[in-house]
N, C-alpha and C. Protein backbone atom coordinates (compact mmCIF):
# COMPACT_ATOMS: atom_id res chain seq x y z
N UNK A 1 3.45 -14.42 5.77
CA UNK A 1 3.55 -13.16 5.08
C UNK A 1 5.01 -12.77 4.93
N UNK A 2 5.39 -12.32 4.07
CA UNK A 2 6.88 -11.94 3.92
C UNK A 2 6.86 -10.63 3.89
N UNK A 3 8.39 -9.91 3.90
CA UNK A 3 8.26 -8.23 4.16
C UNK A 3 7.82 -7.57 2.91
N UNK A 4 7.53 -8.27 1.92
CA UNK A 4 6.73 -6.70 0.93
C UNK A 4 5.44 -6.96 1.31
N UNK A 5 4.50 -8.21 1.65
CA UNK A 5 3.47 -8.10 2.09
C UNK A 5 3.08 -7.26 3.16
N UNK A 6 4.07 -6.99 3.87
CA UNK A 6 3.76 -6.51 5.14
C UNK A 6 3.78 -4.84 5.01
N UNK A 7 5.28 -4.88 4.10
CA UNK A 7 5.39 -3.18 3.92
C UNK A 7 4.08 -2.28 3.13
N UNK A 8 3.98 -3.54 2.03
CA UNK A 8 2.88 -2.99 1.32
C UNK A 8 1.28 -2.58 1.78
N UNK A 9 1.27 -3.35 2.29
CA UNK A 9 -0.17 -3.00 3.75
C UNK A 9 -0.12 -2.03 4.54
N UNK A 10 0.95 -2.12 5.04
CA UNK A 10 1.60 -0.43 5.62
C UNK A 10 1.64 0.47 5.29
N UNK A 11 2.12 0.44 3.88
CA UNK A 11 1.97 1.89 3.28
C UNK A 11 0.43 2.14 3.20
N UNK A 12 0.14 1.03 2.25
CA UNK A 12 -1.51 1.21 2.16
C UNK A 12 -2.40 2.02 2.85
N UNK A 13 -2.08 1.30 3.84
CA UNK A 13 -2.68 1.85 5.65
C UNK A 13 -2.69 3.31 5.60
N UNK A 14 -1.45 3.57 5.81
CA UNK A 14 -0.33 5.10 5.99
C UNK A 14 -1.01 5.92 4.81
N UNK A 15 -1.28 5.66 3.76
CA UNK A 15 -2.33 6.08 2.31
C UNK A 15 -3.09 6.86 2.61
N UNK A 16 -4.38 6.17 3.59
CA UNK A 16 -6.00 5.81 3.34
C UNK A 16 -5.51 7.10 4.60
N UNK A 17 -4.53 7.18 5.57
CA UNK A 17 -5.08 8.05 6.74
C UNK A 17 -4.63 9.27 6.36
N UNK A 18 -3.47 9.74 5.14
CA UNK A 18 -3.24 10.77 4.89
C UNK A 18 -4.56 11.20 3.82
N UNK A 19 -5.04 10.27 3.03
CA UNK A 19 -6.22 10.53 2.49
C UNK A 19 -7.33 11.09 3.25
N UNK A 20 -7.65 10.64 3.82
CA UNK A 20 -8.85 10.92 4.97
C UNK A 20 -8.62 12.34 5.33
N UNK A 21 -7.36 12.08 6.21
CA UNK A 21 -6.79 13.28 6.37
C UNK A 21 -6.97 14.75 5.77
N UNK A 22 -6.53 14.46 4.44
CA UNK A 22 -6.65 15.57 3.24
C UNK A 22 -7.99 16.01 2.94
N UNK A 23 -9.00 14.99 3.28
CA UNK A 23 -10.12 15.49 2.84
C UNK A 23 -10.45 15.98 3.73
N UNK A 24 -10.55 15.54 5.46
CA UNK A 24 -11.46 16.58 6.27
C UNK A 24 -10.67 17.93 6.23
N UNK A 25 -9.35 18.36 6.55
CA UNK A 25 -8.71 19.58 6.56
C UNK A 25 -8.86 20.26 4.75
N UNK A 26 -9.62 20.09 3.65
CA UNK A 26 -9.80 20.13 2.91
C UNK A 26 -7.97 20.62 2.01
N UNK A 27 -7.22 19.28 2.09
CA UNK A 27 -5.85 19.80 1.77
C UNK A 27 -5.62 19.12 0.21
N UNK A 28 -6.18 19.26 -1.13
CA UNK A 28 -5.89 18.23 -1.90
C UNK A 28 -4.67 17.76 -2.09
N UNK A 29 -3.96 18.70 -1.93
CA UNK A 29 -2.13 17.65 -1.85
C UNK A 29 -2.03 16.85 -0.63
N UNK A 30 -2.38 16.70 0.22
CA UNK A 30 -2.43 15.93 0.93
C UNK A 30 -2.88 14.47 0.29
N UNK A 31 -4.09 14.93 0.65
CA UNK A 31 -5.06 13.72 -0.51
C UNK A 31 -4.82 13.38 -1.41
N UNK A 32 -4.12 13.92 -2.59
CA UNK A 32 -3.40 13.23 -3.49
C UNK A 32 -2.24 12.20 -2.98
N UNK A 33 -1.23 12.79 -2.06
CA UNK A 33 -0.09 11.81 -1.62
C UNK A 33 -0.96 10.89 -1.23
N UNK A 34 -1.93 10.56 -0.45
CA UNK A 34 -2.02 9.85 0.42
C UNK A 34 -2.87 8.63 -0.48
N UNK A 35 -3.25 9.03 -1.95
CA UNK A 35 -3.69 8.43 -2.61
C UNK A 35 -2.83 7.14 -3.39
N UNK A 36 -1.57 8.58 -3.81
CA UNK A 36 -0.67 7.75 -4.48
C UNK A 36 0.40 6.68 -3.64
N UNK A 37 -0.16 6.97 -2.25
CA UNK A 37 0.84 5.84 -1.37
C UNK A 37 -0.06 4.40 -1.20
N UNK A 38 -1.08 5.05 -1.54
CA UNK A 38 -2.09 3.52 -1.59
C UNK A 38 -2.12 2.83 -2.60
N UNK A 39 -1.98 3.11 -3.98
CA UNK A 39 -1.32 2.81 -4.84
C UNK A 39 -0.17 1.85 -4.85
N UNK A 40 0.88 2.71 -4.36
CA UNK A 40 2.41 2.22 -4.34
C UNK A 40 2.02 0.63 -3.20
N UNK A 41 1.67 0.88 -2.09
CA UNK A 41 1.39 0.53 -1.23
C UNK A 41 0.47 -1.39 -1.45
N UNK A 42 -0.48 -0.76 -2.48
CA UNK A 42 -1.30 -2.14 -3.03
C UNK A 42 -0.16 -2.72 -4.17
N UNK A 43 0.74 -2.06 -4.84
CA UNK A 43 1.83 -2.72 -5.98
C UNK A 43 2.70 -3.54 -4.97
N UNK A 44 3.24 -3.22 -4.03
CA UNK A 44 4.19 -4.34 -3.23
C UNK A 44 3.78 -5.19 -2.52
N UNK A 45 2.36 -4.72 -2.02
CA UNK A 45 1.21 -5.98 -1.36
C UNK A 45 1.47 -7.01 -2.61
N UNK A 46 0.87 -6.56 -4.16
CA UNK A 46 1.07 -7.70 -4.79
C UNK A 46 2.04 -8.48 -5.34
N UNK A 47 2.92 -7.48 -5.04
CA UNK A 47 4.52 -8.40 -5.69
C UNK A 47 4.41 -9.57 -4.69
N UNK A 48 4.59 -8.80 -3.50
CA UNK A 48 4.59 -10.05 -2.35
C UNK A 48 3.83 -11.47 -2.36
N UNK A 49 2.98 -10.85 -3.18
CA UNK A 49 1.68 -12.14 -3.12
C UNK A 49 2.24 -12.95 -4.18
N UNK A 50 2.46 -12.67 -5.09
CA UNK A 50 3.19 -12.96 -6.69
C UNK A 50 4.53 -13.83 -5.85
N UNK A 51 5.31 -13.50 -5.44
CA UNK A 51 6.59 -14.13 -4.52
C UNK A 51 6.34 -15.04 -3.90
N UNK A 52 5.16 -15.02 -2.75
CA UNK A 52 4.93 -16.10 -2.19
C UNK A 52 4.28 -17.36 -2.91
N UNK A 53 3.31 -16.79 -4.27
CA UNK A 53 2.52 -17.91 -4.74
C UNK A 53 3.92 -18.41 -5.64
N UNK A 54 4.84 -17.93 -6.14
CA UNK A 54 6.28 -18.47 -6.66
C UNK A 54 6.76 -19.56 -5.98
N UNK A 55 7.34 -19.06 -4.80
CA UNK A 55 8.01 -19.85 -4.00
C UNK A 55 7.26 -21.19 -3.39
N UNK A 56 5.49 -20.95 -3.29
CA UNK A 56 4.83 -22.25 -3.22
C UNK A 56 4.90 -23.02 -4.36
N UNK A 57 4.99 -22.26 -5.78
CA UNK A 57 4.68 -23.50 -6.54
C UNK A 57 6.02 -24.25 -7.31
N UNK A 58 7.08 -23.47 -7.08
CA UNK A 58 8.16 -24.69 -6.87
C UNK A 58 9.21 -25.26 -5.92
N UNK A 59 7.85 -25.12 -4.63
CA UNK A 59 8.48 -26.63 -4.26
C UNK A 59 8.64 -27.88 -4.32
């Protein structure tokens, strides 16, 4: 795994609990951020993935 895979899962992660979050304290800005970090969060998961399947296929 390389570091956007890793960051990107992280955020992801960090997302889903401010999401959760937002909904039981019924906070929709909350829940919105925590939406749009899962978002951001799944875009650098896939760069990463995109990078690594790069760097496998020219070796």
């Amino acid at each position: 795994m390389n570091k956007d895979q890793v960051k990107g899962r992280t955020e992801s992660a960090k997302g889903k609990v401010k999401e959760v979050t937002g909904k039981t304290v019924g906070n929709k800005e909350l829940e919105g951020k925590g939406k749009a970090e899962q978002v951001r969060g799944k875009v650098q998961s896939s760069y990463g993935d995109f990078k690594k399947d790069v760097k496998r296929t020219t070796k």
